[in-house]
Protein backbone atom coordinates (compact mmCIF):
# COMPACT_ATOMS: atom_id res chain seq x y z
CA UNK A 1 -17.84 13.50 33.00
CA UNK A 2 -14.39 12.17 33.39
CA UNK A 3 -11.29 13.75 32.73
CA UNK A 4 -9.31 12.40 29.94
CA UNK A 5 -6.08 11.06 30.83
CA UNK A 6 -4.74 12.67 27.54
CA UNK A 7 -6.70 15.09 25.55
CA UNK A 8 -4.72 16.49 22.62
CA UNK A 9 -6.79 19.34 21.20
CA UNK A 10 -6.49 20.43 16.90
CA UNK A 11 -2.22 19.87 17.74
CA UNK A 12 -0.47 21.24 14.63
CA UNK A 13 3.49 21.55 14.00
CA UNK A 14 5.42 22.39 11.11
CA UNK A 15 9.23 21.68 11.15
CA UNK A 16 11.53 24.73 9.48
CA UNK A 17 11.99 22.92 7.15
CA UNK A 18 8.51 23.37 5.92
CA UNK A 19 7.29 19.47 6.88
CA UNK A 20 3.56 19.57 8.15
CA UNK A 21 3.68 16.71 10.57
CA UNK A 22 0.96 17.03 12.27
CA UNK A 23 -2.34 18.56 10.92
CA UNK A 24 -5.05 19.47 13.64
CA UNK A 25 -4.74 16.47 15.71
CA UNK A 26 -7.45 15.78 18.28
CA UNK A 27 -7.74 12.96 20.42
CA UNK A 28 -9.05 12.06 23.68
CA UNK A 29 -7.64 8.62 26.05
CA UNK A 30 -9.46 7.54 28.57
CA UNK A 31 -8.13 6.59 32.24
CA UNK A 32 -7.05 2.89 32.57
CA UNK A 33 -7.33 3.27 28.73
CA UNK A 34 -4.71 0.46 26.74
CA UNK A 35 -4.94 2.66 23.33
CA UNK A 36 -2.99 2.38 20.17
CA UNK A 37 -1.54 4.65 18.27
CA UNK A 38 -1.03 3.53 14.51
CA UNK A 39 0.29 4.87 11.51
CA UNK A 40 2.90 4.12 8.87
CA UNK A 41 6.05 5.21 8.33
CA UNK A 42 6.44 8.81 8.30
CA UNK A 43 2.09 9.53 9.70
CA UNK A 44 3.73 11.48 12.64
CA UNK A 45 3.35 9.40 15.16
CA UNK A 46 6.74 9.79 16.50
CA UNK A 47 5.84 13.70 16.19
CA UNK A 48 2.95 13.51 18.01
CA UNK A 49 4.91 11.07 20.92
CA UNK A 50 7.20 13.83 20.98
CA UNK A 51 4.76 16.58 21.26
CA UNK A 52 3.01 14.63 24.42
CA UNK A 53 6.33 14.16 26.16
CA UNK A 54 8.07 17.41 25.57
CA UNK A 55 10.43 16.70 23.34
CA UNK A 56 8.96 18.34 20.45
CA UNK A 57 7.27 21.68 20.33
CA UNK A 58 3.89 22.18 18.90
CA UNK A 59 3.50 24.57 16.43
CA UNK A 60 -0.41 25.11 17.81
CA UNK A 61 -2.86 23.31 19.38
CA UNK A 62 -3.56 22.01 23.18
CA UNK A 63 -2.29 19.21 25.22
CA UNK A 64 -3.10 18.11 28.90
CA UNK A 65 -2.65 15.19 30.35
CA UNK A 66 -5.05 14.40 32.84
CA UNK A 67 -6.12 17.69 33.23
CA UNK A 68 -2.80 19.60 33.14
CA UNK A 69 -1.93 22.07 30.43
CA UNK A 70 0.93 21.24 28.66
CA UNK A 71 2.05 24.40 27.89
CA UNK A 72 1.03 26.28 31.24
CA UNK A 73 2.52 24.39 33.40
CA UNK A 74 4.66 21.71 31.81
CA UNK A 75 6.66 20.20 34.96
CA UNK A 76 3.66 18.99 36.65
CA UNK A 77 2.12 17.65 33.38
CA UNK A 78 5.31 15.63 32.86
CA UNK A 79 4.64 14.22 36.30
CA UNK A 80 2.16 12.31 35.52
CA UNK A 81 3.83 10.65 31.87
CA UNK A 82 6.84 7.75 31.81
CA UNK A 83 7.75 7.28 28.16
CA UNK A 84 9.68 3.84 27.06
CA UNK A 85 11.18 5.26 23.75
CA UNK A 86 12.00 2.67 21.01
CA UNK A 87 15.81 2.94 21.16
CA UNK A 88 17.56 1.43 24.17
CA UNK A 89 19.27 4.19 26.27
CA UNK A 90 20.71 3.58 29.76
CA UNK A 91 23.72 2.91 30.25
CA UNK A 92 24.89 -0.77 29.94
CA UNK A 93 27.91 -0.44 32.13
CA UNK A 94 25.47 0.47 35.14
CA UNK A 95 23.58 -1.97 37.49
CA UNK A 96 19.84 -2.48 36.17
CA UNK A 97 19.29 -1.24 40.31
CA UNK A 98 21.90 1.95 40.01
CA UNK A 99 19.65 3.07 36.74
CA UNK A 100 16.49 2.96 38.41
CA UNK A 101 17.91 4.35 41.76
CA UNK A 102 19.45 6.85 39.78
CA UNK A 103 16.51 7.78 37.44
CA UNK A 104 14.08 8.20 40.16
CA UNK A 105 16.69 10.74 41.80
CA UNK A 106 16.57 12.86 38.75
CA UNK A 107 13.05 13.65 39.08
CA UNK A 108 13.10 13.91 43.18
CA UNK A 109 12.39 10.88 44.79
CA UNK A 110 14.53 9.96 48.29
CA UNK A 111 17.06 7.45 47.38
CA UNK A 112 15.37 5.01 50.12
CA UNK A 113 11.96 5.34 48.31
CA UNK A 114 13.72 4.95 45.19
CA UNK A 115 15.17 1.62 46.47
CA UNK A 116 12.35 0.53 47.39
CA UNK A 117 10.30 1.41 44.24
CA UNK A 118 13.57 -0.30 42.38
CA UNK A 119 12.87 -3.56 44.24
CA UNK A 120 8.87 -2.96 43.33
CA UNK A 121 9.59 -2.46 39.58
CA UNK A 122 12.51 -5.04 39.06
CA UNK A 123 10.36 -7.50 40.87
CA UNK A 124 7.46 -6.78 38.30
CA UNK A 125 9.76 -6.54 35.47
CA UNK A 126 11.24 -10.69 36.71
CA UNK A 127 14.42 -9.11 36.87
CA UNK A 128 15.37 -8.66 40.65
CA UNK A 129 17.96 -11.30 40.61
CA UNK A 130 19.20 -9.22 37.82
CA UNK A 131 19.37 -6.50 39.81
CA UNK A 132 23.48 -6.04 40.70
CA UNK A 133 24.97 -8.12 37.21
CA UNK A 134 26.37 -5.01 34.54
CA UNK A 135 23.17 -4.45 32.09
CA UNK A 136 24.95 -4.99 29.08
CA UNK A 137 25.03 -8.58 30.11
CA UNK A 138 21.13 -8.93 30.13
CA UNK A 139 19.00 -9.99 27.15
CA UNK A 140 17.48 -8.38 24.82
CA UNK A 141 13.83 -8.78 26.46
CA UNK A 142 15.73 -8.02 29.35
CA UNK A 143 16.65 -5.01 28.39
CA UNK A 144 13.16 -4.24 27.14
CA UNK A 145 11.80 -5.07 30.85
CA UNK A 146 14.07 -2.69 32.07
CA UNK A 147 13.37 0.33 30.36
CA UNK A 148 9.60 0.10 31.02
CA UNK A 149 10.95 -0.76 34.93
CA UNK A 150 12.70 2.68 34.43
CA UNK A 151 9.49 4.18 32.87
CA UNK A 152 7.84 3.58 35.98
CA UNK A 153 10.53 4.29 38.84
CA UNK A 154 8.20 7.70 38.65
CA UNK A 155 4.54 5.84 39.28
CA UNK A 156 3.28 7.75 36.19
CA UNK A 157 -0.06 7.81 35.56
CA UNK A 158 0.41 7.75 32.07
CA UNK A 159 2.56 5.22 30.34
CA UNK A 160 3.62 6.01 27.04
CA UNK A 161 5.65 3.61 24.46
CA UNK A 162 7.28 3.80 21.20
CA UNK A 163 7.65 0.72 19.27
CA UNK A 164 9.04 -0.91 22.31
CA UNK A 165 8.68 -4.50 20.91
CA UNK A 166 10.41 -3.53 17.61
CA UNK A 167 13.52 -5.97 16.36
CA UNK A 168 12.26 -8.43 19.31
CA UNK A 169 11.26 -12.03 18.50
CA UNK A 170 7.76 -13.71 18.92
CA UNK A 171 8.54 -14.84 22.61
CA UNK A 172 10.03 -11.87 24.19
CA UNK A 173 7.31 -9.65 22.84
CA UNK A 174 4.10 -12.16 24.23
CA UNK A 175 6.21 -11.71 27.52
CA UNK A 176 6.69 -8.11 27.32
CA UNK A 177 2.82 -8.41 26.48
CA UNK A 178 2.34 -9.77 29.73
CA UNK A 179 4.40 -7.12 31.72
CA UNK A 180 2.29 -4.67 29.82
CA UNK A 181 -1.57 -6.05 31.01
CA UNK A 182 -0.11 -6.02 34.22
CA UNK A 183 0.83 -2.23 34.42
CA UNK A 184 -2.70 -1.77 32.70
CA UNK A 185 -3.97 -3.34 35.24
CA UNK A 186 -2.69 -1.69 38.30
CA UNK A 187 -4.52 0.97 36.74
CA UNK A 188 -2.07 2.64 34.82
CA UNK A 189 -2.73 4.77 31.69
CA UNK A 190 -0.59 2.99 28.43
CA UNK A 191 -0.49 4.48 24.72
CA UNK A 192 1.04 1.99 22.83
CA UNK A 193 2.84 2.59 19.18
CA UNK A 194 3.30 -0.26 17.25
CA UNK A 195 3.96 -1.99 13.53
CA UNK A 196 2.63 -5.28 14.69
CA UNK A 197 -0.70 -4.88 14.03
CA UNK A 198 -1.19 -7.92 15.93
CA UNK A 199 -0.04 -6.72 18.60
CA UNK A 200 -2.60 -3.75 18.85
CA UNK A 201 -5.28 -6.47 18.63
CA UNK A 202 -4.01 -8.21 21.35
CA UNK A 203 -3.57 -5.77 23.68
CA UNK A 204 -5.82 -2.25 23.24
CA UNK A 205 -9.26 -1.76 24.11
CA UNK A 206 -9.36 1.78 21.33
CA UNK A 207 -7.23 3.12 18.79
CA UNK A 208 -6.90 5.99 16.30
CA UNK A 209 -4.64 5.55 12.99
CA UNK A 210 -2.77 8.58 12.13
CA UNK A 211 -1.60 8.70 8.02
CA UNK A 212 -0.07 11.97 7.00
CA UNK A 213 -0.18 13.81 10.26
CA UNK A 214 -3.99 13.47 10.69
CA UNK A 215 -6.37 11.29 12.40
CA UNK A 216 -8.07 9.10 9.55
CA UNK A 217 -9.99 6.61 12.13
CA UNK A 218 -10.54 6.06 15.97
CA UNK A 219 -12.62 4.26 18.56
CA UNK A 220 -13.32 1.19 19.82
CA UNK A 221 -10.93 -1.81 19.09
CA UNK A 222 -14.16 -3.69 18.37
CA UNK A 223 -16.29 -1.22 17.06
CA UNK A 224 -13.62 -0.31 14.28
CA UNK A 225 -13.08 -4.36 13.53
CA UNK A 226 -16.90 -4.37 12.72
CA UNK A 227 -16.63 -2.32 10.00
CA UNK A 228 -14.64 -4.89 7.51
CA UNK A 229 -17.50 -5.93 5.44
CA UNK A 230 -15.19 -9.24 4.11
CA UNK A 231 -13.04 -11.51 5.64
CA UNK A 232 -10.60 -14.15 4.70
CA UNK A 233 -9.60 -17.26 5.11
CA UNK A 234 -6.90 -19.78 4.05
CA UNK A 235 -8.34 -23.56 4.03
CA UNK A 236 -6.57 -26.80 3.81
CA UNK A 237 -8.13 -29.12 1.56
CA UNK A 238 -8.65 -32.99 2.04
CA UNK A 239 -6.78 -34.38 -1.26
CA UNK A 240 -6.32 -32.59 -4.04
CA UNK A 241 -7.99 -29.06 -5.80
CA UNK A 242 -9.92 -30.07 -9.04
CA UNK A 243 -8.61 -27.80 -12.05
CA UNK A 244 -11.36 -25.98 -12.01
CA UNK A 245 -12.79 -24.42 -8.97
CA UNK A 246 -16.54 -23.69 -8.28
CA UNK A 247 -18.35 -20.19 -8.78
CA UNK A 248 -19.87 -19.36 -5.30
CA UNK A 249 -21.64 -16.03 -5.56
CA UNK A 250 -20.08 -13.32 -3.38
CA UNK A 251 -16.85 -15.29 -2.76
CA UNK A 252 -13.42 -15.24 -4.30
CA UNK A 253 -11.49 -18.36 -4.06
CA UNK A 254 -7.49 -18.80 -5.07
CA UNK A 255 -5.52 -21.97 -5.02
CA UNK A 256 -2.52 -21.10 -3.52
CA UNK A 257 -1.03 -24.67 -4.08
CA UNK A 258 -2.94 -28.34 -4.87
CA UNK A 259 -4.58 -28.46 -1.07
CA UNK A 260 -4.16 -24.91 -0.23
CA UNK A 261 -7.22 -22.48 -0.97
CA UNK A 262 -7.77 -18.54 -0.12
CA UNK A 263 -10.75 -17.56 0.52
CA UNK A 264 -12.00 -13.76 0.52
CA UNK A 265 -16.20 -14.02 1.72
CA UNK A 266 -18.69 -11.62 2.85
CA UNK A 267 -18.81 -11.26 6.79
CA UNK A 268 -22.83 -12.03 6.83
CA UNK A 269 -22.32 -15.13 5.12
CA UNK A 270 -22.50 -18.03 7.07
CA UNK A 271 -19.10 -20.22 7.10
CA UNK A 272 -21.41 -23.44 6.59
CA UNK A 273 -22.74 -22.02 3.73
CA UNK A 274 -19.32 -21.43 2.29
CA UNK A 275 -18.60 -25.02 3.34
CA UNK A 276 -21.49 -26.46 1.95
CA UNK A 277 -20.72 -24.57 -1.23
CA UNK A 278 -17.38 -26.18 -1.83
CA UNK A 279 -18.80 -29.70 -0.26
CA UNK A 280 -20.94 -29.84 -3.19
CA UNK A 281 -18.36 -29.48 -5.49
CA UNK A 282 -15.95 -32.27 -3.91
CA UNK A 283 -14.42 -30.01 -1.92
CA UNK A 284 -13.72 -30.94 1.93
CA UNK A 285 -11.97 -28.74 4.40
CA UNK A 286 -9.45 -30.43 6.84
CA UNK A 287 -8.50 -27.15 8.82
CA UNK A 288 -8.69 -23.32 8.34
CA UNK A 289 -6.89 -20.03 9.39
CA UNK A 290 -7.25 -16.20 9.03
CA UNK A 291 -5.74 -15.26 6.13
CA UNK A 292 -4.93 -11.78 7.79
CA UNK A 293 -5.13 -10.00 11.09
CA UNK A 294 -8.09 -8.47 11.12
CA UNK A 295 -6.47 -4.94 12.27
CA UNK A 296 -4.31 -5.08 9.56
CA UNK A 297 -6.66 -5.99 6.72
CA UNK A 298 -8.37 -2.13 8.13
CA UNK A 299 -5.42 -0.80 8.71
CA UNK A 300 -4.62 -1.37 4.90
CA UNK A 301 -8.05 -0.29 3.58
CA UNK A 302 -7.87 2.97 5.83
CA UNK A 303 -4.51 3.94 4.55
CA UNK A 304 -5.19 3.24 1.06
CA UNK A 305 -8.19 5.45 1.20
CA UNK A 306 -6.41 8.41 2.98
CA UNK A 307 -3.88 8.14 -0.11
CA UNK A 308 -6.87 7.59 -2.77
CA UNK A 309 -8.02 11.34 -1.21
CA UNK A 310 -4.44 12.90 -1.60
CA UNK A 311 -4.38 11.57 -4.79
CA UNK A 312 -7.36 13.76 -5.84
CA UNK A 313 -6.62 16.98 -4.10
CA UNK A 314 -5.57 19.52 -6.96
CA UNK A 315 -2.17 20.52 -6.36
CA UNK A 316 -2.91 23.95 -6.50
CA UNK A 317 -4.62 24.05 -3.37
CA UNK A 318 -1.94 21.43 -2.08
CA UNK A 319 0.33 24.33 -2.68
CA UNK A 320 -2.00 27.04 -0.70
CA UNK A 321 -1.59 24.53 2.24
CA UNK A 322 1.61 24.57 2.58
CA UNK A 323 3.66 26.82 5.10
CA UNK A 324 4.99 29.89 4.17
C-alpha cells in the first residue's frame, strides 16, 4: 500500500479561549496528489494549515507527512513541507535572488547549492531576469511567483498553499495556475486552499470540504461532481420570451430579462429534450452557459446541509460538547 504523503489522523484543537476548531479531523493525500482543501470562512482550514506546518499545536490527534510523525520527530517532518502562506512576507527591500539564497540557508543548504537551486526556481517561476531588481518593484503576480519560488528553495515534497491567488486578478491567477501544474508535475505533493471554487475545479484531482472544524465531504474531484442530481443553465434566446413560459416537467425556467432564460434541469435529462421542449413552444436557443460552477453549486448544498444538522442539535448537548 502506499504511504500517504499526508495522513492527518482524528486531529482535534481547542483554542483557550474555548473555540473548537477542529473536531476529529482525518484525512489522507496521496503522493503527486493536487488536493483541495475547502471550507468557508471560519471551517478551520487555516487551523488545520497551521496544525500541518507547525505553527499551531494540536490539541490531539496524529499527523505525518509522508510517513513522519509530526509530533515525534517534527524537524524531519518539516523537511519534507514548503508552505506559500496567503499574506506576502519577504522582504521587499531584498533581491528576489538574496531571499531565496537566504531562505535556503536557514534551513541548511550550501550557499552554492542554494544559488543554483535560486537560478532553478526563478527560472521556473519566469522571473530570472528579475532576479537582482529590489522586490518591491515586482508585480503583484510577481510577487506571488516568488513566494512559491521561496516555497521550494527546500525541494519539499509537500507543497502546501493558503489562498495564494486571493486579491489577484483573472490573468495572474490562470498564470500562477500554470506555475502550479508544473510543480505538480515534477512530482511534487500540492494542498491547495482556496475561495475560488473554480479554481479547485481547475486544478485538483480530490478534495475534502471542511465546515465547522470537521470533514463534511471528500474524494474524488469527479466522483464528488457526480453527485449533483440538477444542473443549470443560462440560455440566450433568439428574439424575444413570450409572457408566458412553457411547463416542462422536471424543469424550472426564469426569465432573467426578454432573451435571457435560467434554466435549473435534472442531470439524466437529455439537453435535446429540454431543447425540443422549449422549440415547441417558439422558443429557440442561440447560445448557452453554466449557470454555476459545478464545485460551487456542491459546495453550497454541502454547507447548507452541515448547517441544516447544527440547526437541529439540542443545545443541551451542544453545551456537553463544549470544553471545559
Amino acid at each position: 500500500m502506499t504511504q500517504p504523503a499526508l495522513s492527518i489522523t482524528s486531529l482535534h484543537k481547542t483554542y483557550d479561549n474555548g473555540v473548537m476548531a477542529l473536531k476529529g479531523v482525518s484525512l489522507d493525500v496521496a503522493p503527486g496528489d493536487f488536493f483541495a482543501l475547502l471550507g468557508p470562512n471560519g471551517a478551520g482550514k487555516s487551523t488545520l494549515i497551521g496544525v500541518v506546518s507547525s505553527l499551531v499545536n494540536a490539541s490531539s490527534g496524529a499527523v505525518s507527512v509522508f510517513g513522519i510523525d509530526l509530533l515525534a520527530d517534527r524537524s524531519a517532518a518539516m523537511r519534507q513541507i514548503g508552505l506559500v502562506p496567503q499574506e506576502i512576507n519577504f522582504n521587499m527591500f531584498e533581491k528576489p535572488i538574496d531571499i531565496l539564497v537566504n531562505y535556503a540557508g536557514f534551513y541548511g543548504v550550501p550557499r552554492a547549492q542554494a544559488l543554483e537551486r535560486a537560478e532553478r526556481q526563478l527560472k521556473a517561476a519566469q522571473l530570472w531576469e528579475k532576479a537582482e531588481v529590489m522586490s518591491r518593484t515586482l508585480s503583484g503576480g510577481m510577487k506571488r511567483r516568488l513566494m512559491i519560488a521561496r516555497a521550494m528553495m527546500t525541494e519539499p515534497k509537500l507543497l502546501i498553499l493558503d489562498e495564494p491567488t486571493a486579491g489577484v486578478d483573472i490573468e495572474i491567477r490562470r498564470g500562477m495556475w500554470k506555475t502550479l501544474q508544473d510543480v505538480n508535475a515534477a512530482g511534487t505533493t500540492v494542498i491547495l486552499t482556496t475561495h475560488y471554487l473554480e479554481e479547485a475545479e481547475s486544478l485538483c484531482r480530490n478534495l475534502a470540504i471542511i465546515d465547522k472544524g470537521a470533514i463534511i465531504e471528500q474524494g474524488p474531484m469527479k466522483t464528488l461532481l457526480a453527485k449533483l442530481d440538477v444542473e443549470g443553465f443560462v440560455l440566450d434566446i433568439n428574439g424575444e420570451l413570450p409572457a408566458t413560459l412553457p411547463q416542462i416537467p422536471k424543469v424550472d425556467l426564469k426569465a432573467s430579462d426578454s432573451r435571457t432564460l435560467v434554466v435549473e434541469k435534472p442531470r439524466d435529462l437529455p439537453l435535446n429534450a429540454l431543447f425540443d421542449a422549449l422549440a415547441e413552444s417558439g422558443i429557440t436557443v442561440r447560445s448557452m452557459r453554466n449557470q454555476t460552477n459545478r464545485l460551487e453549486e456542491l459546495f453550497v448544498r454541502l454547507t447548507a446541509k452541515a448547517t441544516d444538522r447544527d440547526v437541529l442539535v439540542p443545545r443541551a448537548q451542544d453545551a456537553q460538547e463544549r470544553p471545559a
